[in-house]
PDB file of N, CA and C in Angstrom:
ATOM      1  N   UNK A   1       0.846  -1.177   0.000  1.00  0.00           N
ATOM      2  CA  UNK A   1       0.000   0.000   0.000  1.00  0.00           C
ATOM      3  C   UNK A   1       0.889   1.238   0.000  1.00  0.00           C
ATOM      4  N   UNK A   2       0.194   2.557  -0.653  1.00  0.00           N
ATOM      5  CA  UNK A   2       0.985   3.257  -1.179  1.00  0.00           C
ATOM      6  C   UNK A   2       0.723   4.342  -0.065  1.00  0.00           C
ATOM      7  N   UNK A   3       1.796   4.565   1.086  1.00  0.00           N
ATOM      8  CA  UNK A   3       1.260   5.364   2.042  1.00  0.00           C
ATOM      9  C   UNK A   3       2.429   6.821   1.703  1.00  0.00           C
ATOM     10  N   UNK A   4       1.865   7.476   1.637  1.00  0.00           N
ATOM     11  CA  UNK A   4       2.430   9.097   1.644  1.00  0.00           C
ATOM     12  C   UNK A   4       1.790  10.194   2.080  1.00  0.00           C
ATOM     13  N   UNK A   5       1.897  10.974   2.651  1.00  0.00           N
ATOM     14  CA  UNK A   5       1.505  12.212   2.868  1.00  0.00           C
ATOM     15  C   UNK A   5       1.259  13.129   1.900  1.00  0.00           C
ATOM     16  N   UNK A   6      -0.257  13.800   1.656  1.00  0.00           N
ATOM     17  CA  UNK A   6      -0.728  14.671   0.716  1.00  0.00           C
ATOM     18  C   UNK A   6      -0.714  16.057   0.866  1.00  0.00           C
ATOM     19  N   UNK A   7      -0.437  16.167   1.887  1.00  0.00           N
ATOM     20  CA  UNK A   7      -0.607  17.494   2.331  1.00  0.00           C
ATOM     21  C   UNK A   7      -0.613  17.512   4.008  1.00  0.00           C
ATOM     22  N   UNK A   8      -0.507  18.777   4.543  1.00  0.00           N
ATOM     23  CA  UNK A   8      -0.681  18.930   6.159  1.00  0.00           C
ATOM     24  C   UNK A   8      -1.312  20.216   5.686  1.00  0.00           C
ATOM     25  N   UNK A   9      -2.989  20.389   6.539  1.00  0.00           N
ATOM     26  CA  UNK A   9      -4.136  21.121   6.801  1.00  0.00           C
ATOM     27  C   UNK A   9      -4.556  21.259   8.022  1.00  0.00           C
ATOM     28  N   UNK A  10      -3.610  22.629   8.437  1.00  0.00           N
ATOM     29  CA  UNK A  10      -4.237  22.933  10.265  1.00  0.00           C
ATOM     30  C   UNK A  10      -5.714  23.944   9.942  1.00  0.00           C
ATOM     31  N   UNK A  11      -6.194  23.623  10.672  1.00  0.00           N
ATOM     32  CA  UNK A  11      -7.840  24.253  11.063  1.00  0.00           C
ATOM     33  C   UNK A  11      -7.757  25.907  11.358  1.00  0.00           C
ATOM     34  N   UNK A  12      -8.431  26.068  10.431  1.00  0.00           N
ATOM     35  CA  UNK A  12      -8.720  27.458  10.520  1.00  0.00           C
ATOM     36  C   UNK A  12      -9.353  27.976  11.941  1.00  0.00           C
ATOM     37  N   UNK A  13      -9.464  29.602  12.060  1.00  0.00           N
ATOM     38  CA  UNK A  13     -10.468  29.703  13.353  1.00  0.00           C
ATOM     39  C   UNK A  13     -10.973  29.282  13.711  1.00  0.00           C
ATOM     40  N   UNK A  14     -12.165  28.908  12.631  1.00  0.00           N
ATOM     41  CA  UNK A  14     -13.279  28.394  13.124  1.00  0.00           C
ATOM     42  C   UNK A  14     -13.551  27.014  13.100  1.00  0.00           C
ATOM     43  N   UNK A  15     -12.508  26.029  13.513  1.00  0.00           N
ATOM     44  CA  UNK A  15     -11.546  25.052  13.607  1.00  0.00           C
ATOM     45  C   UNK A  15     -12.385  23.694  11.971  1.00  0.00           C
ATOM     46  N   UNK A  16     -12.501  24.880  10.930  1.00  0.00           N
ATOM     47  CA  UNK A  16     -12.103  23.306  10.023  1.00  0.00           C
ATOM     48  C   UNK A  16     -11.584  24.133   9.012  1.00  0.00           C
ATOM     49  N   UNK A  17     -11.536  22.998   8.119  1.00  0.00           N
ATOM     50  CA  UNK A  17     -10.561  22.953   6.959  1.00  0.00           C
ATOM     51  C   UNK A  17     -11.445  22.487   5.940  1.00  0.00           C
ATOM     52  N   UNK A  18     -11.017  23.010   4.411  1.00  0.00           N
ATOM     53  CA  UNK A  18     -11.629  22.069   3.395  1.00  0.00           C
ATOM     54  C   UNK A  18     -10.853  22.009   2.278  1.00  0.00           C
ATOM     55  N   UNK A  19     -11.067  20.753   1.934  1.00  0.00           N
ATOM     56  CA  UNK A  19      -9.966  20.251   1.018  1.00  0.00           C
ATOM     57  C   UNK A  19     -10.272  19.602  -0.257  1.00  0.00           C
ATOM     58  N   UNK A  20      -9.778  20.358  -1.322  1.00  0.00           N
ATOM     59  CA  UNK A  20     -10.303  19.963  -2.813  1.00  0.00           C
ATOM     60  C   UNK A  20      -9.169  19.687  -3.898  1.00  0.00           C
ATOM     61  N   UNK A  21      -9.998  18.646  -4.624  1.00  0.00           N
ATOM     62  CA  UNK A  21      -8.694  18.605  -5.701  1.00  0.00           C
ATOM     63  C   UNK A  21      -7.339  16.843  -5.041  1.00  0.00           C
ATOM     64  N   UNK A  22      -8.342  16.608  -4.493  1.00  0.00           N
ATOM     65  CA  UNK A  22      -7.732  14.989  -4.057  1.00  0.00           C
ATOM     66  C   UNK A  22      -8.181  13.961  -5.086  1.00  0.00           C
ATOM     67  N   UNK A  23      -6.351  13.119  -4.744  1.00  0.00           N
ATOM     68  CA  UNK A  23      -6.859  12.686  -5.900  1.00  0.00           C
ATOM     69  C   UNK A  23      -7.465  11.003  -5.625  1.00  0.00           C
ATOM     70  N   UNK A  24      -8.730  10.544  -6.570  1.00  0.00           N
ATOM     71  CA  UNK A  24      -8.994   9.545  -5.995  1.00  0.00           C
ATOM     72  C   UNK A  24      -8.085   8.468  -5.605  1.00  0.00           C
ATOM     73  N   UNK A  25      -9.167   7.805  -4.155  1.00  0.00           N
ATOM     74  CA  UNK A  25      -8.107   7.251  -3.744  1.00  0.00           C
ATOM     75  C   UNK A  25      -8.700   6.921  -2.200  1.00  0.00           C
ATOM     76  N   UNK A  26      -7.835   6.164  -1.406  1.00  0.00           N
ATOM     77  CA  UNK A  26      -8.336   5.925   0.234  1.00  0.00           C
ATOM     78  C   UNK A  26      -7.201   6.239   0.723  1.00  0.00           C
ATOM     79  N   UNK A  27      -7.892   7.008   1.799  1.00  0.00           N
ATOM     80  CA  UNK A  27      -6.745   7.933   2.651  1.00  0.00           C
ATOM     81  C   UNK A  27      -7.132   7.873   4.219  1.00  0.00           C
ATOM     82  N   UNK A  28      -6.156   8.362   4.844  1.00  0.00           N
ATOM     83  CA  UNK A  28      -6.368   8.174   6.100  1.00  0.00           C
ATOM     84  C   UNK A  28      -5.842  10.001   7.156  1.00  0.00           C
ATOM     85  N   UNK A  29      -6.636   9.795   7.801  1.00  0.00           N
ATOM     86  CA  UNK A  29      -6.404  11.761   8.156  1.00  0.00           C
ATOM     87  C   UNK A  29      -6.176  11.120   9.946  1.00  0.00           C
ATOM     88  N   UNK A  30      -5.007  11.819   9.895  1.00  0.00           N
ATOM     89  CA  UNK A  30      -4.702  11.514  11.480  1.00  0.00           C
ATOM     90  C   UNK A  30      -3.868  13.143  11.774  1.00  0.00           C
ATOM     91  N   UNK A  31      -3.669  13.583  13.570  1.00  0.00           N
ATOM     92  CA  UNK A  31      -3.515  14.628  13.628  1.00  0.00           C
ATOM     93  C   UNK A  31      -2.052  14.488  14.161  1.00  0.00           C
ATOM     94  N   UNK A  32      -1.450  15.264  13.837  1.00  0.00           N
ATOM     95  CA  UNK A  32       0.092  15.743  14.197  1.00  0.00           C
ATOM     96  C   UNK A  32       0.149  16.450  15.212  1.00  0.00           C
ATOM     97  N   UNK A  33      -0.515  17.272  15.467  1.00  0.00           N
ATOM     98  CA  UNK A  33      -0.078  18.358  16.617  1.00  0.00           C
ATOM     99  C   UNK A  33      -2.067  18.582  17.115  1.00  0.00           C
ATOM    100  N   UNK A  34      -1.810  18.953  18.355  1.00  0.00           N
ATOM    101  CA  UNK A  34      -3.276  19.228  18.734  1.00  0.00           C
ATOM    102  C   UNK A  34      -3.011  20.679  19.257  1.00  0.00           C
ATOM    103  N   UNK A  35      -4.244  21.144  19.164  1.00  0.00           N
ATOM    104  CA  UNK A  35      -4.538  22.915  19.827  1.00  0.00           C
ATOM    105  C   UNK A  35      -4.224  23.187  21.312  1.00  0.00           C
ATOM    106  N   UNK A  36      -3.295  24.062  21.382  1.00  0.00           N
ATOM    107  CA  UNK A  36      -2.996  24.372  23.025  1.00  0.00           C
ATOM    108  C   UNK A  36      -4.565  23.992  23.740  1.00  0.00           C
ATOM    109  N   UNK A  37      -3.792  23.381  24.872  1.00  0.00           N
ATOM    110  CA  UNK A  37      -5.146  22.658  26.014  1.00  0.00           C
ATOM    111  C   UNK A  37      -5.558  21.766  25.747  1.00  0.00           C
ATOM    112  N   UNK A  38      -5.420  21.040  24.593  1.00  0.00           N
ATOM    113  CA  UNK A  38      -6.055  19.487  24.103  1.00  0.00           C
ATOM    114  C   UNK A  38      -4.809  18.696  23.983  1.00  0.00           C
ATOM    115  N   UNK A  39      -5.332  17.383  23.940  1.00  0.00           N
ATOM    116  CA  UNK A  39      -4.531  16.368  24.425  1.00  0.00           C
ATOM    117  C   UNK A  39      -4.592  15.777  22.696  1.00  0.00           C
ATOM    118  N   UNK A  40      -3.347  15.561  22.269  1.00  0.00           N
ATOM    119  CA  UNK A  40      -3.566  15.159  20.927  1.00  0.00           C
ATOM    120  C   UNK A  40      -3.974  14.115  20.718  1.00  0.00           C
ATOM    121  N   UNK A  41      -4.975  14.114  19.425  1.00  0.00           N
ATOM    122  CA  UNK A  41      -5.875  12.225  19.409  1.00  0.00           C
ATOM    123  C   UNK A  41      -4.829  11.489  18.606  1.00  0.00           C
ATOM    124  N   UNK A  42      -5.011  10.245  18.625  1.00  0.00           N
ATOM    125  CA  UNK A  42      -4.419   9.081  18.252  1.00  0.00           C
ATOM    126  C   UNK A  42      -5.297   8.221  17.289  1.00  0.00           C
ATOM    127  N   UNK A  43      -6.817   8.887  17.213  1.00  0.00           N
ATOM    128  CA  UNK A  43      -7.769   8.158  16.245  1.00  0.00           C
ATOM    129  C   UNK A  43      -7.211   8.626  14.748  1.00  0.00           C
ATOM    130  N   UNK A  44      -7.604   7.406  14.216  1.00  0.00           N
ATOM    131  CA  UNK A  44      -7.103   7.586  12.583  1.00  0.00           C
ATOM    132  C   UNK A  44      -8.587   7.520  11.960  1.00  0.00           C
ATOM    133  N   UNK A  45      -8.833   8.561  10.748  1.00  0.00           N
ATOM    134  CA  UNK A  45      -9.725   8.554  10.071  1.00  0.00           C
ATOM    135  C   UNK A  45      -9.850   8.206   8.764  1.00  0.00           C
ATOM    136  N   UNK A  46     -10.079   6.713   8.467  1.00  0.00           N
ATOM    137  CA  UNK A  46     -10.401   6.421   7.222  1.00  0.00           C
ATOM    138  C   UNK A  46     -11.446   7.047   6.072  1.00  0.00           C
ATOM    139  N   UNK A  47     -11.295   7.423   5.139  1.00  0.00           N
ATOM    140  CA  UNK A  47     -12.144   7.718   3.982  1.00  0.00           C
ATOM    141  C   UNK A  47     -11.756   7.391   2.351  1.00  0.00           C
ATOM    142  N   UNK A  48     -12.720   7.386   1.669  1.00  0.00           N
ATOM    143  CA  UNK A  48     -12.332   7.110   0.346  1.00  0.00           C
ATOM    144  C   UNK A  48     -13.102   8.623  -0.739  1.00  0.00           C
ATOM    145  N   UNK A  49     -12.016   8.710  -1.438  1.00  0.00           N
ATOM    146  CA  UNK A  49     -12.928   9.620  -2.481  1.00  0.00           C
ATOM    147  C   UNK A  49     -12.856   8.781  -3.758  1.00  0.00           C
ATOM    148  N   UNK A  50     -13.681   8.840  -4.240  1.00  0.00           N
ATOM    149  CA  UNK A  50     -14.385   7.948  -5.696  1.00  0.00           C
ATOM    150  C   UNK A  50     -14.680   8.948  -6.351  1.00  0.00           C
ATOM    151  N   UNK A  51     -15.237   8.790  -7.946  1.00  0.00           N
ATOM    152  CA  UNK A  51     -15.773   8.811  -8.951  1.00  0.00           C
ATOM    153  C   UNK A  51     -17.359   9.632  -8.549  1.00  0.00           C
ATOM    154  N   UNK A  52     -18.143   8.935  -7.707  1.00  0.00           N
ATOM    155  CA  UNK A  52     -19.285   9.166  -7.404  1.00  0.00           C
ATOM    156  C   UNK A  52     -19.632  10.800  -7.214  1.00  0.00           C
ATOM    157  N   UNK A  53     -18.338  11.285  -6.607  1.00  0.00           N
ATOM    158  CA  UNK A  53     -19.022  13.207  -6.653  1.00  0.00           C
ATOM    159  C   UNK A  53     -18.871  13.518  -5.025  1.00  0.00           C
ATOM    160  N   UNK A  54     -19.456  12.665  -3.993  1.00  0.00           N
ATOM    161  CA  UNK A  54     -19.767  12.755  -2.434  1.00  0.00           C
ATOM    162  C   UNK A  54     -18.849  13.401  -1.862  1.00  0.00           C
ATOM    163  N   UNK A  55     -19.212  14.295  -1.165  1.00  0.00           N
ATOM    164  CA  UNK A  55     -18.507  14.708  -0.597  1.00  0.00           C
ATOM    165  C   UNK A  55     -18.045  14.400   0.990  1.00  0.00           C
ATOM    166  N   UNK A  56     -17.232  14.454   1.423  1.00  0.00           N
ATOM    167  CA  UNK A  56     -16.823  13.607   2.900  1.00  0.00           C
ATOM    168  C   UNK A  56     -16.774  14.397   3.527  1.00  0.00           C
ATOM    169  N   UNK A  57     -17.394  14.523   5.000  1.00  0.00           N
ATOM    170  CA  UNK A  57     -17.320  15.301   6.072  1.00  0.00           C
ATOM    171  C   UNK A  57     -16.297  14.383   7.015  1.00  0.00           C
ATOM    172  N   UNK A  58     -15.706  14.627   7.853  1.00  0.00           N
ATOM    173  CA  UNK A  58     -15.061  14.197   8.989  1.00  0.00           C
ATOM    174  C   UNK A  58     -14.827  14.935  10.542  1.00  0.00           C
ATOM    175  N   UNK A  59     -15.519  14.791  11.842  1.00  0.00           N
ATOM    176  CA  UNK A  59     -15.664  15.110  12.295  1.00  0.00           C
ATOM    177  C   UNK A  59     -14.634  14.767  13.654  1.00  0.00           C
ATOM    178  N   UNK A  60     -13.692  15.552  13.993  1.00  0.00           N
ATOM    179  CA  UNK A  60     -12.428  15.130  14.908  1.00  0.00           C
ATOM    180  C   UNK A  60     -12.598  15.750  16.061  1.00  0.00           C
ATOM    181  N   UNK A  61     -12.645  14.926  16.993  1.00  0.00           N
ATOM    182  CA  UNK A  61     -12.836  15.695  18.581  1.00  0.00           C
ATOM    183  C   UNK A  61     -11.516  15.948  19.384  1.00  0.00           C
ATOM    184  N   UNK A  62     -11.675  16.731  20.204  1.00  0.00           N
ATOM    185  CA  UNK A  62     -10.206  16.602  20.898  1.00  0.00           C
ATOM    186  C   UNK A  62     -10.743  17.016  22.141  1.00  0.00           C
ATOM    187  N   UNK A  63     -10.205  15.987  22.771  1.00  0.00           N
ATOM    188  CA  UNK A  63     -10.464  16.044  24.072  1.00  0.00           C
ATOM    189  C   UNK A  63      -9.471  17.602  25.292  1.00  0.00           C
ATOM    190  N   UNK A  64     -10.324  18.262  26.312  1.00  0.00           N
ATOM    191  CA  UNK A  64      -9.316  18.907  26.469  1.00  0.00           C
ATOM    192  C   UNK A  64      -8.241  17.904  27.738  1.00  0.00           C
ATOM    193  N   UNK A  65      -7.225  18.504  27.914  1.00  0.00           N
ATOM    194  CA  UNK A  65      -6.597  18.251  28.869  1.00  0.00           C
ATOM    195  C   UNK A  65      -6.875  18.498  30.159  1.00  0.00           C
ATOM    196  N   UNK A  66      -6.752  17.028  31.175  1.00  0.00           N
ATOM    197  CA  UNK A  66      -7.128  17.352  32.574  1.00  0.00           C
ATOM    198  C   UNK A  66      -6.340  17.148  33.439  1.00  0.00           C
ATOM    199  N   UNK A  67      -6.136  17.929  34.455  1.00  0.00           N
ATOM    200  CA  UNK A  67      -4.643  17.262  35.544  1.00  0.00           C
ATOM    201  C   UNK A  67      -6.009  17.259  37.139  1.00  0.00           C
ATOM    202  N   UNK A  68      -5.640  15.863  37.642  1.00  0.00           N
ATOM    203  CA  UNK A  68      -6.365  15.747  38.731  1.00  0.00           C
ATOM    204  C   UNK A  68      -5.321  15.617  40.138  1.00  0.00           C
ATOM    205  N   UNK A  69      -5.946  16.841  40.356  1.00  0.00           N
ATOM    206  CA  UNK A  69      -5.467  16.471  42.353  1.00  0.00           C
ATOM    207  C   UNK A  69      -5.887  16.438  43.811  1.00  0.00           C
ATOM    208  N   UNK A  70      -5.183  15.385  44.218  1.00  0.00           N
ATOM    209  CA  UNK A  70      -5.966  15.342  45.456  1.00  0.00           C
ATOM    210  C   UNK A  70      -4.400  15.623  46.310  1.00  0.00           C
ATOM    211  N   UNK A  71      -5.541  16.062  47.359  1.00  0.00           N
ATOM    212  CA  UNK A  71      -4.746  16.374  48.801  1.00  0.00           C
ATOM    213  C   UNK A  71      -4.783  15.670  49.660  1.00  0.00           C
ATOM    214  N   UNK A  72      -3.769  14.654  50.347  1.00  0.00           N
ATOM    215  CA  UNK A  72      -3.840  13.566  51.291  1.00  0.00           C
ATOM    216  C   UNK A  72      -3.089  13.052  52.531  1.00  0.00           C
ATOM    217  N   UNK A  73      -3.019  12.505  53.255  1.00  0.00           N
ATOM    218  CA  UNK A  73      -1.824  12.847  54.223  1.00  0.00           C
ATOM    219  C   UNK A  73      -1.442  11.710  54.377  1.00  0.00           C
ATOM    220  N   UNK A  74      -0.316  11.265  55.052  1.00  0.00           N
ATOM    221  CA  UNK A  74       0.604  10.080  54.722  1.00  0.00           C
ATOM    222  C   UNK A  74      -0.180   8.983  54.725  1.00  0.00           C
ATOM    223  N   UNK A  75      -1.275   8.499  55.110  1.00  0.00           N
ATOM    224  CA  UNK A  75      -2.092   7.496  55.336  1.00  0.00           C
ATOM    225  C   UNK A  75      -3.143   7.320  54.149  1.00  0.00           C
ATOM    226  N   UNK A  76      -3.004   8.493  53.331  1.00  0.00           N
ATOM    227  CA  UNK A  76      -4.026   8.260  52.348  1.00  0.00           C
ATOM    228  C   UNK A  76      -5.417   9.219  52.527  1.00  0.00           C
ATOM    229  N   UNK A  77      -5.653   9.632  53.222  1.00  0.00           N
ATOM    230  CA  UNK A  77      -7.114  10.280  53.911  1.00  0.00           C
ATOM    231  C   UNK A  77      -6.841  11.546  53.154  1.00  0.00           C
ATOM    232  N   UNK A  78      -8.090  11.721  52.179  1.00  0.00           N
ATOM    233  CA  UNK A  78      -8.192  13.052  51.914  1.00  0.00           C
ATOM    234  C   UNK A  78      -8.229  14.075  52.822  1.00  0.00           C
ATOM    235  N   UNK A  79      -8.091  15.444  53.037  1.00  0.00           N
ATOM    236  CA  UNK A  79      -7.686  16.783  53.588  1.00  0.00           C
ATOM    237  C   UNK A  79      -8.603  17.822  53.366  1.00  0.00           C
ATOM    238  N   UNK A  80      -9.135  18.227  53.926  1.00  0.00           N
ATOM    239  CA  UNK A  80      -9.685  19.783  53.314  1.00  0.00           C
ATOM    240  C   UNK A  80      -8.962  20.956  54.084  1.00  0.00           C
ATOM    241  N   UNK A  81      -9.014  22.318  53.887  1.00  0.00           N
ATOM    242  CA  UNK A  81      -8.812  23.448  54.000  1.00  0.00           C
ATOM    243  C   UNK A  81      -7.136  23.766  54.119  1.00  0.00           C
ATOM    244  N   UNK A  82      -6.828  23.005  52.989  1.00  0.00           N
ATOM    245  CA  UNK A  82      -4.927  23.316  52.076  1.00  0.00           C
ATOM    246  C   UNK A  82      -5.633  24.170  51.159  1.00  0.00           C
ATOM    247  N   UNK A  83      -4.968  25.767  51.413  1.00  0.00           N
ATOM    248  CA  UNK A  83      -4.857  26.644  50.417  1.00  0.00           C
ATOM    249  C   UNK A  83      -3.561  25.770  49.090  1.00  0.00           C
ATOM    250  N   UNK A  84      -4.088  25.384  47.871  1.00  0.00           N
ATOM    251  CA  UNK A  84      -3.551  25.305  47.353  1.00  0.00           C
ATOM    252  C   UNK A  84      -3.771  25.913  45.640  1.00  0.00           C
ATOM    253  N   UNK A  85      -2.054  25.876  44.984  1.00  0.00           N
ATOM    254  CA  UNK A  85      -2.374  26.684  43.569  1.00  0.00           C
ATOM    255  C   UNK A  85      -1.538  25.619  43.217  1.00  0.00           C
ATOM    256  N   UNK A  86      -1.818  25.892  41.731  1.00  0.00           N
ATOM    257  CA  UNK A  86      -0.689  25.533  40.694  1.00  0.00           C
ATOM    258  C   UNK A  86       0.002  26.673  39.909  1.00  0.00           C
ATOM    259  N   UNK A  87       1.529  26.786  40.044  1.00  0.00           N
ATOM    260  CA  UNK A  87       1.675  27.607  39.420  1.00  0.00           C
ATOM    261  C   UNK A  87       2.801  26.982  38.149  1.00  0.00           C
ATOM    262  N   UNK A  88       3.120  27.819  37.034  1.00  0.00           N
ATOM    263  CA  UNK A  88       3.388  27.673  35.882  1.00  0.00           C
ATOM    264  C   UNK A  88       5.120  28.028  36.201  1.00  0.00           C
ATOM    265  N   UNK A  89       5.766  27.652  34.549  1.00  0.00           N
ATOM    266  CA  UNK A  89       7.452  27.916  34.750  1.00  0.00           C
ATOM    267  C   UNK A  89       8.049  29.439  35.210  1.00  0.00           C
ATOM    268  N   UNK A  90       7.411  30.452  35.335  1.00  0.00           N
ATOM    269  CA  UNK A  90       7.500  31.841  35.206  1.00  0.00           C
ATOM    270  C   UNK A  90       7.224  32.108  36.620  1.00  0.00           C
ATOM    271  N   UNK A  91       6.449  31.039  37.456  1.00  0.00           N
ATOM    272  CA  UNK A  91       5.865  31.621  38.988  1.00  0.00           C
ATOM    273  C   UNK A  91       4.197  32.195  38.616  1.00  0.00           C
ATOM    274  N   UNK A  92       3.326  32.267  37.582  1.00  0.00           N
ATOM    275  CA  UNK A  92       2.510  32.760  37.609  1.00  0.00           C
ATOM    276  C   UNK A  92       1.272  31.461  38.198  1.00  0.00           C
ATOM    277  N   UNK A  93       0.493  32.360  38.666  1.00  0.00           N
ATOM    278  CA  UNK A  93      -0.757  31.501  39.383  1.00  0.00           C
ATOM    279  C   UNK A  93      -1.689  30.722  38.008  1.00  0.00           C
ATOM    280  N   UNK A  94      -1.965  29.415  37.704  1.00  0.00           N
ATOM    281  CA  UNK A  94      -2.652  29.155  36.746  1.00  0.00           C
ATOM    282  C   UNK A  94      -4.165  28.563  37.354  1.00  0.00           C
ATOM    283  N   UNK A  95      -3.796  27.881  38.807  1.00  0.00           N
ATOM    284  CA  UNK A  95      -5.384  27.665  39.220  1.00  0.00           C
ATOM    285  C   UNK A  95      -5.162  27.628  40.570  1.00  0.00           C
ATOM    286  N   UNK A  96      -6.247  27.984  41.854  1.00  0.00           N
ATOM    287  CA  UNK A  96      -5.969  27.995  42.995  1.00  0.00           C
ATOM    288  C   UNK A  96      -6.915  27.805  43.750  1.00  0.00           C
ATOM    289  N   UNK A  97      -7.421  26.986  44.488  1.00  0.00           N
ATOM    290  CA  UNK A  97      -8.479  26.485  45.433  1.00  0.00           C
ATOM    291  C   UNK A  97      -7.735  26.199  46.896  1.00  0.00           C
ATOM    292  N   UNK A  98      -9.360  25.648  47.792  1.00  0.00           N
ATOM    293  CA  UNK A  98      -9.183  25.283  49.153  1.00  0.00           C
ATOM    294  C   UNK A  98      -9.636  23.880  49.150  1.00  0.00           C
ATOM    295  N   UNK A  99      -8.841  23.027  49.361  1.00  0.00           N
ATOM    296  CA  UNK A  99      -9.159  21.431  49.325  1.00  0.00           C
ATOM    297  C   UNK A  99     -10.408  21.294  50.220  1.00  0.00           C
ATOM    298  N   UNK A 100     -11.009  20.032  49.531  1.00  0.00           N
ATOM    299  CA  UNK A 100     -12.226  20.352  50.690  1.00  0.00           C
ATOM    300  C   UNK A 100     -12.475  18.560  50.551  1.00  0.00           C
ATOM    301  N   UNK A 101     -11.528  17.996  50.536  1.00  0.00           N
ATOM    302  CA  UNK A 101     -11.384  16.466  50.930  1.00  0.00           C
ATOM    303  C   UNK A 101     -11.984  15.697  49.455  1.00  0.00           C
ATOM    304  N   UNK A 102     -12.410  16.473  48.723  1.00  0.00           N
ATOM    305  CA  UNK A 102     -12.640  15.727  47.500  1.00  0.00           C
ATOM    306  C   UNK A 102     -11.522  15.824  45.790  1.00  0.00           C
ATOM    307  N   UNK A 103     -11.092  15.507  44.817  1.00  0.00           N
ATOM    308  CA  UNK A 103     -10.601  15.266  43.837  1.00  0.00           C
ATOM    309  C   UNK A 103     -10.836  16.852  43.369  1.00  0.00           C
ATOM    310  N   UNK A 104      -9.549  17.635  42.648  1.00  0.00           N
ATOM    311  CA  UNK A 104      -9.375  19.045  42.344  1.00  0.00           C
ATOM    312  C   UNK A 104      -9.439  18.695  41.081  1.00  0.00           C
ATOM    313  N   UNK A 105     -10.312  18.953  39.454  1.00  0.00           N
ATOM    314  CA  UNK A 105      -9.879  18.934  38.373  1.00  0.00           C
ATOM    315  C   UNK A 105      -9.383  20.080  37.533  1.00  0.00           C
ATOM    316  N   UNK A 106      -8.396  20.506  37.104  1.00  0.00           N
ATOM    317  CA  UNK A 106      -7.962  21.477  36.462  1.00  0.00           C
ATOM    318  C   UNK A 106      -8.137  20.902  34.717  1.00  0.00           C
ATOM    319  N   UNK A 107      -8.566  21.319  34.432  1.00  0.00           N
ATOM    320  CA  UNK A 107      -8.697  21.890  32.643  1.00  0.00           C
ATOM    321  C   UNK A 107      -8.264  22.487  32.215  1.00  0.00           C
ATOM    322  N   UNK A 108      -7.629  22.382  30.880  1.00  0.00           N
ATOM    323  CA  UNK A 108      -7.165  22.876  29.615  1.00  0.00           C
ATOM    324  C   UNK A 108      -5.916  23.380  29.930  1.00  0.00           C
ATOM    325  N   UNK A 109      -4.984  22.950  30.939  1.00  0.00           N
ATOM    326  CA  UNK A 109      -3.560  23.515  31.285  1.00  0.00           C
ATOM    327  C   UNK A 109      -3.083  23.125  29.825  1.00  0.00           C
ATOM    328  N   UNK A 110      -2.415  23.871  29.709  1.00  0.00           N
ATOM    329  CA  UNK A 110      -1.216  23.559  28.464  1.00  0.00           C
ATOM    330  C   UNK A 110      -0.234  22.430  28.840  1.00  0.00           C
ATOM    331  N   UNK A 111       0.801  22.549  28.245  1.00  0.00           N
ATOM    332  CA  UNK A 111       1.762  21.668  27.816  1.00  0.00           C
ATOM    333  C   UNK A 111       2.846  22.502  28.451  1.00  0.00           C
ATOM    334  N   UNK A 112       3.706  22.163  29.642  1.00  0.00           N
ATOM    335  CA  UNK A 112       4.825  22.740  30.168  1.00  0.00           C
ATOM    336  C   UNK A 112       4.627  22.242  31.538  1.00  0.00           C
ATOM    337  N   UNK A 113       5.970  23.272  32.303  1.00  0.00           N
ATOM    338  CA  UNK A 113       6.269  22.730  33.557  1.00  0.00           C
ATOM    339  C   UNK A 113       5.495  23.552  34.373  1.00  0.00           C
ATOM    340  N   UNK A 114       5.195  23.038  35.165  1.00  0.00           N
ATOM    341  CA  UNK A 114       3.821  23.020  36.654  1.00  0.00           C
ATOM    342  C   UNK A 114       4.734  22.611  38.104  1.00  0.00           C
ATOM    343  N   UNK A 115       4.090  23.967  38.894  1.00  0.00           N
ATOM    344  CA  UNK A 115       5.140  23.017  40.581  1.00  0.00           C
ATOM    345  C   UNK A 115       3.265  23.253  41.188  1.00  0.00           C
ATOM    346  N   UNK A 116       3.256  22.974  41.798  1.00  0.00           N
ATOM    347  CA  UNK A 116       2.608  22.055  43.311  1.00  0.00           C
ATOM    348  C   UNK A 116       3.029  23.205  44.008  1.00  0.00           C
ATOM    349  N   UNK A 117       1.840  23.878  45.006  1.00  0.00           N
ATOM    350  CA  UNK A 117       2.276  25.079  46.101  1.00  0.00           C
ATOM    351  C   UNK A 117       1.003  24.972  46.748  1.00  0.00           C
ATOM    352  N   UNK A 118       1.594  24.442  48.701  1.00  0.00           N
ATOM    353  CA  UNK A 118       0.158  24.487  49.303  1.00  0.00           C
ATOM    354  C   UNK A 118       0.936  25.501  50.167  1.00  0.00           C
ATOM    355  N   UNK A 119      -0.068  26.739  50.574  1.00  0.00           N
ATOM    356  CA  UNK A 119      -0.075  27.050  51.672  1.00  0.00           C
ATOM    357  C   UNK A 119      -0.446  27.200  52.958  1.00  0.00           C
TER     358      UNK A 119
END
């Protein structure tokens, strides 16, 4: 099988793309890089373009990125009332709560280095 790359098509604003002038054939659309805060997918998208005219929609999700934390003490027992943040490589504050003995989810952090700060 004749595998090559046809092109690379990042998503416009308004996150799609459209693509004309392929030549028939079965192809497969997988993503290289994902959008700051998403976790890049690993799904591969099969399609065929034919003779017939049809046009192919393909619809790609991306999940965002989640970092989960809990606060616990040497025994395992969740904690409440740890002022805690996360902050980023620079020292800036990116999220900051008061534990309250249950699971902290942070969303859409980017891609970089993160420290841990309870006060």
């Amino acid at each position: 099988m004749d595998r090559r790359e046809i092109g690379s098509y990042p998503g416009k604003k308004e996150n799609n793309a459209r693509l004309t002038g392929i030549p028939y054939g079965s192809y497969i659309l997988t993503e290289i890089a994902s959008p700051n805060r998403y976790v890049l997918s690993d799904k591969r998208y099969e399609f065929l373009i034919d003779e017939d005219g049809d046009e192919v929609f393909i619809t790609a999700v991306n999940k965002e990125t989640e970092l989960h934390v809990f606060k616990k003490d040497i025994y395992g027992n969740e904690l409440s009332g740890a002022a805690m943040q996360i902050l980023d490589s620079k020292g800036n504050v990116f999220d900051e709560w008061i534990s309250d003995g249950t699971e902290h989810i942070v969303c859409g952090i980017s891609a970089g280095s993160y420290s841990p700060c309870v006060h």
